[in-house]
ModelCIF file with pLDDT and N, C-alpha, C, O atoms, coordinates in Angstrom:
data_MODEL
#
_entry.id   MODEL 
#
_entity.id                         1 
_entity.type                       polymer 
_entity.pdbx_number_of_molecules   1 
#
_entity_poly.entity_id                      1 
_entity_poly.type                           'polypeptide(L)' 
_entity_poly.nstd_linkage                   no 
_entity_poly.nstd_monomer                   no 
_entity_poly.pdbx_seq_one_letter_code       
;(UNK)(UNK)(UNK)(UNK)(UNK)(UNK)(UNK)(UNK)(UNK)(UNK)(UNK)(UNK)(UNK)(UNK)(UNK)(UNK)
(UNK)(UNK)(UNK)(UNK)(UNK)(UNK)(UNK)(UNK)(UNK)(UNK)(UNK)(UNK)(UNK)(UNK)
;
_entity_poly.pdbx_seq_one_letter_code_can   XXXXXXXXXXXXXXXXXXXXXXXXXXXXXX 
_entity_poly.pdbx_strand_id                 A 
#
loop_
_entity_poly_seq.entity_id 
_entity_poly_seq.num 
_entity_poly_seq.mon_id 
_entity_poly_seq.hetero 
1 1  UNK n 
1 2  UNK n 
1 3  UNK n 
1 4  UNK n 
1 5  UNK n 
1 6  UNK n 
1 7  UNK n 
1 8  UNK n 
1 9  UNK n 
1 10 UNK n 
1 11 UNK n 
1 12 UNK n 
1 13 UNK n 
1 14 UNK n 
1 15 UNK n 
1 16 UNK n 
1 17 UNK n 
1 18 UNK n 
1 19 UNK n 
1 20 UNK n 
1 21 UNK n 
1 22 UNK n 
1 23 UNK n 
1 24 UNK n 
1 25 UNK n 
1 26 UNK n 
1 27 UNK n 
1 28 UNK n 
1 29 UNK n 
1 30 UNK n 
#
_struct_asym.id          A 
_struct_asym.entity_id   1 
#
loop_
_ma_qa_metric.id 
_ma_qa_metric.mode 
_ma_qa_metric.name 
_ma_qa_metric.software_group_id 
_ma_qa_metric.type 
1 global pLDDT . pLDDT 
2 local  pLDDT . pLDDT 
#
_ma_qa_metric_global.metric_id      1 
_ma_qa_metric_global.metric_value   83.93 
_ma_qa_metric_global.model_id       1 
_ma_qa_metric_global.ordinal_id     1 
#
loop_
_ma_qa_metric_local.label_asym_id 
_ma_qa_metric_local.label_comp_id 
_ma_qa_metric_local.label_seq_id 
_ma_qa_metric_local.metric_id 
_ma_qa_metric_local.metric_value 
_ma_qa_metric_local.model_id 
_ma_qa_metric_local.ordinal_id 
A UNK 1  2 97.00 1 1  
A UNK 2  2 97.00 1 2  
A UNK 3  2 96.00 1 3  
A UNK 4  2 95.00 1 4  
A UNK 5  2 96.00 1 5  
A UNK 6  2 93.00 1 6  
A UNK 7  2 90.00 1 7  
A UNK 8  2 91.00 1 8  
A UNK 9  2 89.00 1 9  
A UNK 10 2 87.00 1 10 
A UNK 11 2 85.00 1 11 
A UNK 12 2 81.00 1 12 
A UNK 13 2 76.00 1 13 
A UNK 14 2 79.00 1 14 
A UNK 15 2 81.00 1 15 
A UNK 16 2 75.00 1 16 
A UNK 17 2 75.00 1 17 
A UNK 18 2 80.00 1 18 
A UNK 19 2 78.00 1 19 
A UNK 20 2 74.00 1 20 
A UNK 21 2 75.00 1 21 
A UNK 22 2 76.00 1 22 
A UNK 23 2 76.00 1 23 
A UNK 24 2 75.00 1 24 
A UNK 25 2 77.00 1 25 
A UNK 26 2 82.00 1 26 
A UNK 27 2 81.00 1 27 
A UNK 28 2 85.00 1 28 
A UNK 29 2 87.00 1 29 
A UNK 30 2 89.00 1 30 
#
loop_
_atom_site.group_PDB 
_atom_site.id 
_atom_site.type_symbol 
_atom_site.label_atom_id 
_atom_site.label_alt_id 
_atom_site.label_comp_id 
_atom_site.label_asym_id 
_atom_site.label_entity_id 
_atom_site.label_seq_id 
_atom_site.pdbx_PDB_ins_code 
_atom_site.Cartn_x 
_atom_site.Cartn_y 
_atom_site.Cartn_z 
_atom_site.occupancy 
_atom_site.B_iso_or_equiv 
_atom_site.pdbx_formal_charge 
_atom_site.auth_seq_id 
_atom_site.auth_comp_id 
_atom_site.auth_asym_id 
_atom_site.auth_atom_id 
_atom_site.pdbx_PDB_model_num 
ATOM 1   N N  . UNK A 1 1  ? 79.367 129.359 113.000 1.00 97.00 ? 1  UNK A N  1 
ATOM 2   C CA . UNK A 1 1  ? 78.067 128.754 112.705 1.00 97.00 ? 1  UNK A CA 1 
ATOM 3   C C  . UNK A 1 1  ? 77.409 129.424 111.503 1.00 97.00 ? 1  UNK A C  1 
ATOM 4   O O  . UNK A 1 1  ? 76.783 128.654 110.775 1.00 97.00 ? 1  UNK A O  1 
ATOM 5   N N  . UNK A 1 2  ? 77.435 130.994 111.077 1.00 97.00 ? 2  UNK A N  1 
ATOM 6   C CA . UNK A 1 2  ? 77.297 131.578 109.866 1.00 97.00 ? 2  UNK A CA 1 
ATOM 7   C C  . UNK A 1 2  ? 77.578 131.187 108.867 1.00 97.00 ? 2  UNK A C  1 
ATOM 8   O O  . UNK A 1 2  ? 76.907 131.034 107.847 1.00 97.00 ? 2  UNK A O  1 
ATOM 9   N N  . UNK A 1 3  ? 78.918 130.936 109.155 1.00 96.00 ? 3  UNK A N  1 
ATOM 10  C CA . UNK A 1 3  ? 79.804 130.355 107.643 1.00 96.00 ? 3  UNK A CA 1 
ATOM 11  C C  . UNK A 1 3  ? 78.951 128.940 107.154 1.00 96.00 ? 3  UNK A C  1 
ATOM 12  O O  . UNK A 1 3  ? 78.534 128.660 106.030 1.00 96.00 ? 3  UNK A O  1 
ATOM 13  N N  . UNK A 1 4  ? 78.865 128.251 108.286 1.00 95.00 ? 4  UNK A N  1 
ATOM 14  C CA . UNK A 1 4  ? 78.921 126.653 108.455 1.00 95.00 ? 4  UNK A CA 1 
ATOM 15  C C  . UNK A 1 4  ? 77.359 126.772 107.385 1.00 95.00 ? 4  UNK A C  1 
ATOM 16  O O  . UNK A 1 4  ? 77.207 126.329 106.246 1.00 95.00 ? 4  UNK A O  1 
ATOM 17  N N  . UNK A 1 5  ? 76.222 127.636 108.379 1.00 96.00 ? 5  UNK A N  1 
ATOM 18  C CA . UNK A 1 5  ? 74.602 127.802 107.117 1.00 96.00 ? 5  UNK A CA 1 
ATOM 19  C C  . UNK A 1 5  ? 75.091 128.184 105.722 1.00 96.00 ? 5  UNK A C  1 
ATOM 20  O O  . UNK A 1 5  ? 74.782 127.692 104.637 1.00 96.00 ? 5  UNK A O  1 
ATOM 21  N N  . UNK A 1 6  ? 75.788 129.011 105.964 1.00 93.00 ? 6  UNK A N  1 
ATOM 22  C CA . UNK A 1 6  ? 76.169 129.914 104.479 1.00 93.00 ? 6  UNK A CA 1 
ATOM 23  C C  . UNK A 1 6  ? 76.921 128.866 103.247 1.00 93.00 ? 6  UNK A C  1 
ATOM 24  O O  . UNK A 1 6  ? 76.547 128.702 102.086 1.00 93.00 ? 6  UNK A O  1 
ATOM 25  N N  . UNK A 1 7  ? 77.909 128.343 103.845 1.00 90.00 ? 7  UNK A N  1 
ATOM 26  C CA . UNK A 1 7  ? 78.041 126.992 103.207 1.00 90.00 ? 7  UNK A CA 1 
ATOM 27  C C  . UNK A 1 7  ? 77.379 126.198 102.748 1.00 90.00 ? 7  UNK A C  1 
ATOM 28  O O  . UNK A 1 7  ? 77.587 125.749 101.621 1.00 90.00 ? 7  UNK A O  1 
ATOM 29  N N  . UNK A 1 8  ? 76.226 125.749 103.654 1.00 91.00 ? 8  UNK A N  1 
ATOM 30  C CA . UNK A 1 8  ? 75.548 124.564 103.608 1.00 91.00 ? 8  UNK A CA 1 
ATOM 31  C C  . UNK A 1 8  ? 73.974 125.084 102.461 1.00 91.00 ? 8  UNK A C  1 
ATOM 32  O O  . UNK A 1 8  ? 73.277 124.310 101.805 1.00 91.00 ? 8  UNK A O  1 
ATOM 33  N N  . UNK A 1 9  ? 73.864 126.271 102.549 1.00 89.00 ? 9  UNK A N  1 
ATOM 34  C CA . UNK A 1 9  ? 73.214 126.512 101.737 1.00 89.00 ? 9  UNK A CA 1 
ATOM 35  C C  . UNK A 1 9  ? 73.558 126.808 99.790  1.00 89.00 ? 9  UNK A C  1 
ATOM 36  O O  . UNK A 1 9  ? 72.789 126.757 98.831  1.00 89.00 ? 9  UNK A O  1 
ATOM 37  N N  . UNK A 1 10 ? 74.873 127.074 99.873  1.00 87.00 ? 10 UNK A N  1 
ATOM 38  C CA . UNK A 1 10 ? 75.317 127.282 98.424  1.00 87.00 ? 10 UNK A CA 1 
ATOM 39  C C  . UNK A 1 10 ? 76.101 125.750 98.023  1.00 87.00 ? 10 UNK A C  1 
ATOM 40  O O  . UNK A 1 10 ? 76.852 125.609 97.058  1.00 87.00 ? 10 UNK A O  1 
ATOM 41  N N  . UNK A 1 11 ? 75.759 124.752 98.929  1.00 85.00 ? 11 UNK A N  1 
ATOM 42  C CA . UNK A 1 11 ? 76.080 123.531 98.526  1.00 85.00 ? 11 UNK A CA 1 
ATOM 43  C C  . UNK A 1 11 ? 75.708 122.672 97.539  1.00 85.00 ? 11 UNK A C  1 
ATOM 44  O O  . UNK A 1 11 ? 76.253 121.969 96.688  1.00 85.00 ? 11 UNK A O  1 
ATOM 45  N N  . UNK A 1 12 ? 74.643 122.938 97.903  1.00 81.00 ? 12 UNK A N  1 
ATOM 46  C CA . UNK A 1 12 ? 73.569 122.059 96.607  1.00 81.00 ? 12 UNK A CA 1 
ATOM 47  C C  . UNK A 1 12 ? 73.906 122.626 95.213  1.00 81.00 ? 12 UNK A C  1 
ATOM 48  O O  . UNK A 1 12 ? 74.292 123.787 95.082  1.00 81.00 ? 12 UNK A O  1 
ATOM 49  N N  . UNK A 1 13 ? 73.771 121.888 94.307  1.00 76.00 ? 13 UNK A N  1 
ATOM 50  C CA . UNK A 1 13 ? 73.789 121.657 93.057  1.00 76.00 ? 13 UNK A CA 1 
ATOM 51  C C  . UNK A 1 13 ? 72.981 122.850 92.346  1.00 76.00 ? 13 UNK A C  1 
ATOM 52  O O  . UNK A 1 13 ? 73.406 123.507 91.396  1.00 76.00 ? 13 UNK A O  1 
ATOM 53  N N  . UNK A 1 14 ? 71.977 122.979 92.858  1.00 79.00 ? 14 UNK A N  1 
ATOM 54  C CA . UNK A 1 14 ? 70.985 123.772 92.370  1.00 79.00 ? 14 UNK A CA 1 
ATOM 55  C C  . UNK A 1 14 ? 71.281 125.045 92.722  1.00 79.00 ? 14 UNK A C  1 
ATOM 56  O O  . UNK A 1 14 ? 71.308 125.882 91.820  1.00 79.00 ? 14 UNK A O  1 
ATOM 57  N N  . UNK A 1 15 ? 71.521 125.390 93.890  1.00 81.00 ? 15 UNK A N  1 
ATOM 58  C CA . UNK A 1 15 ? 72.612 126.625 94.161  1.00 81.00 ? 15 UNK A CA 1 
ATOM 59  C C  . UNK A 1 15 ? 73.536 127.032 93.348  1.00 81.00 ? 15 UNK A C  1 
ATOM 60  O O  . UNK A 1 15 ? 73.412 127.862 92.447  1.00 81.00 ? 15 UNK A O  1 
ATOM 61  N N  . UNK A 1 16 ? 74.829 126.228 93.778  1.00 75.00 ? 16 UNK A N  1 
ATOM 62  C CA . UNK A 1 16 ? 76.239 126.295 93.378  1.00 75.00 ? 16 UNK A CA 1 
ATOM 63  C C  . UNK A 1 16 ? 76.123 126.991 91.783  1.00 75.00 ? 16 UNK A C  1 
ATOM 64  O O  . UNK A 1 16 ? 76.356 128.121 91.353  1.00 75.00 ? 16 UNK A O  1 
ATOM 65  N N  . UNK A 1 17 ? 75.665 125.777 91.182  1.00 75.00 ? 17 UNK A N  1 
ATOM 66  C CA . UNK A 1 17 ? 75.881 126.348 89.510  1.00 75.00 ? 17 UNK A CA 1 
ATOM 67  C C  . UNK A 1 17 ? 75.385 128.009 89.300  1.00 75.00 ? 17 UNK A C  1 
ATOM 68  O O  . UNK A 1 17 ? 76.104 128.640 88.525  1.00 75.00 ? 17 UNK A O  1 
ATOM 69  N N  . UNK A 1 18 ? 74.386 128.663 89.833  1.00 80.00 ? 18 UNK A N  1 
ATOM 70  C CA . UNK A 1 18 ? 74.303 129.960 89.533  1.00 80.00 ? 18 UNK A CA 1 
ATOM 71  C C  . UNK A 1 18 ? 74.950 130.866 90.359  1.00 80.00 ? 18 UNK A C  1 
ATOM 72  O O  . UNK A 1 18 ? 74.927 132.088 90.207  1.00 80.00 ? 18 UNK A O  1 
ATOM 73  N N  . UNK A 1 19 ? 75.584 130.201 91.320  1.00 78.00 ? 19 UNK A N  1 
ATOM 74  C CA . UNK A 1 19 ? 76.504 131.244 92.374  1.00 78.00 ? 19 UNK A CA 1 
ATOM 75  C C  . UNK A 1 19 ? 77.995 131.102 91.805  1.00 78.00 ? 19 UNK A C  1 
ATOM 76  O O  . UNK A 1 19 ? 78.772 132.004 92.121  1.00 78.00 ? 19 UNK A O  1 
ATOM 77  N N  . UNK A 1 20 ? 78.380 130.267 91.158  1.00 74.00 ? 20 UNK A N  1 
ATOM 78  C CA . UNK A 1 20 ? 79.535 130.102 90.194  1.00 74.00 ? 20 UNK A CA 1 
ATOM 79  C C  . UNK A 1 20 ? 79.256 130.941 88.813  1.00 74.00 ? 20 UNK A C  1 
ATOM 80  O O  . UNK A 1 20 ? 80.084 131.347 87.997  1.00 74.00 ? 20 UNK A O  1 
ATOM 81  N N  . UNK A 1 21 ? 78.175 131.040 88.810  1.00 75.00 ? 21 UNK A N  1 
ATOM 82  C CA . UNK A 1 21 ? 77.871 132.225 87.247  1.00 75.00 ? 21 UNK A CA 1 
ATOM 83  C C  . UNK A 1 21 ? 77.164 133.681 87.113  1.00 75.00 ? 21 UNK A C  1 
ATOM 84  O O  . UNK A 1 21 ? 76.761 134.326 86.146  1.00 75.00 ? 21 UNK A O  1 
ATOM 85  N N  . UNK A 1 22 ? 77.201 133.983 88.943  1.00 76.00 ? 22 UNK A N  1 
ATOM 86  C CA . UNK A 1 22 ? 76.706 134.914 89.484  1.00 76.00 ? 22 UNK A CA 1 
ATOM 87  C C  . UNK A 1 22 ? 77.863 136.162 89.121  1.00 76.00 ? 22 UNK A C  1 
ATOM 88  O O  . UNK A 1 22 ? 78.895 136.088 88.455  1.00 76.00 ? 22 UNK A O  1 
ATOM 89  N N  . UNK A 1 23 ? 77.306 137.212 89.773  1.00 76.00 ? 23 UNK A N  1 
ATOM 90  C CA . UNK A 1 23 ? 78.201 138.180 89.428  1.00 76.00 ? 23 UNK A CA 1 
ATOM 91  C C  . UNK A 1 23 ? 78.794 138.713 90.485  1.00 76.00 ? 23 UNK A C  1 
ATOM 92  O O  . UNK A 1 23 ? 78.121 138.866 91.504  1.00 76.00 ? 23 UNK A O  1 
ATOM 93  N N  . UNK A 1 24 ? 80.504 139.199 90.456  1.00 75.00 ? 24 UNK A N  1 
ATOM 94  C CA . UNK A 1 24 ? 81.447 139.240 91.312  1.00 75.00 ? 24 UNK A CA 1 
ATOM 95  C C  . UNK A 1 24 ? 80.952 139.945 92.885  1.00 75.00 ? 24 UNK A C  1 
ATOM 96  O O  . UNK A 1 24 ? 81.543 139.762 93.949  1.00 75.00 ? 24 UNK A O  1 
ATOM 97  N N  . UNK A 1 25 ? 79.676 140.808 92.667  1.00 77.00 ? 25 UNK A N  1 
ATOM 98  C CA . UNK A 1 25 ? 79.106 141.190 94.189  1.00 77.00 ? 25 UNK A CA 1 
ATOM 99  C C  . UNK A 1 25 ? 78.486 140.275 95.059  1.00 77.00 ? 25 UNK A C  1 
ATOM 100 O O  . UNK A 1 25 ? 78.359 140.362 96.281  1.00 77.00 ? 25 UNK A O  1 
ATOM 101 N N  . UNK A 1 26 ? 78.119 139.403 94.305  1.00 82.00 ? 26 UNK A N  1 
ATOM 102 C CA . UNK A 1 26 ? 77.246 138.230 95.190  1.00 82.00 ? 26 UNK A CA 1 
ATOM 103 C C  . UNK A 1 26 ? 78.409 137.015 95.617  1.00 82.00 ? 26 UNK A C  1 
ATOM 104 O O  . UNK A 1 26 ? 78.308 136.615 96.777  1.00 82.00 ? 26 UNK A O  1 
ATOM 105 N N  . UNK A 1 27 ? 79.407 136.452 94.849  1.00 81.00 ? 27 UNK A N  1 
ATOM 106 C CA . UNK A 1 27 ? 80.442 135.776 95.121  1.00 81.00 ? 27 UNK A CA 1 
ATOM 107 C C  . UNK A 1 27 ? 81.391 136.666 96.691  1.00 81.00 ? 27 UNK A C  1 
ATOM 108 O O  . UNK A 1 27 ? 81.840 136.153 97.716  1.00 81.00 ? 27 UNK A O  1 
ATOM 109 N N  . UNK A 1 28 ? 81.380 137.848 96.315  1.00 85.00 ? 28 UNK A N  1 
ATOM 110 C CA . UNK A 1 28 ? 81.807 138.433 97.268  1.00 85.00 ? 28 UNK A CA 1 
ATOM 111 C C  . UNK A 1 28 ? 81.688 138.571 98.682  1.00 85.00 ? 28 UNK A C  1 
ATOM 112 O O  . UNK A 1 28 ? 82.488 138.592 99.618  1.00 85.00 ? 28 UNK A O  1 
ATOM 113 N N  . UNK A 1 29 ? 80.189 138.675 98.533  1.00 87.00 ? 29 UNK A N  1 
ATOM 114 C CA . UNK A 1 29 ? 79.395 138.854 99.576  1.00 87.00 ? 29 UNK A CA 1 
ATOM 115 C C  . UNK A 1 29 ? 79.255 137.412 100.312 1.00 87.00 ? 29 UNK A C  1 
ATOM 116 O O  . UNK A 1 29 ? 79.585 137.253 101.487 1.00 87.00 ? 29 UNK A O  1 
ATOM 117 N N  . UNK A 1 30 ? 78.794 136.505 99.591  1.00 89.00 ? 30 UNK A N  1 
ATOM 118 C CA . UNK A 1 30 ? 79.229 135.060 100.159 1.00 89.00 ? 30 UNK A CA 1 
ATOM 119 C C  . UNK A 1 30 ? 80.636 134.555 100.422 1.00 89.00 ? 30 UNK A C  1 
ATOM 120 O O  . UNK A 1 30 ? 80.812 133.418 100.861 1.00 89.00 ? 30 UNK A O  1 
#
């Protein structure tokens, strides 16, 4: 169920694009 929020929150568009240009600790961590 973690994964499933954690997902559902870096889904959006508005998310995604700066978590794709984020830096390798935060990709990680998600």
């Amino acid at each position: 169920s973690v994964c499933g929020l954690v997902s559902l929150a870096v889904w959006f568009p508005q998310v995604n694009e700066p978590v794709h240009d984020a830096e390798l600790a935060l990709k990680w961590a998600l």
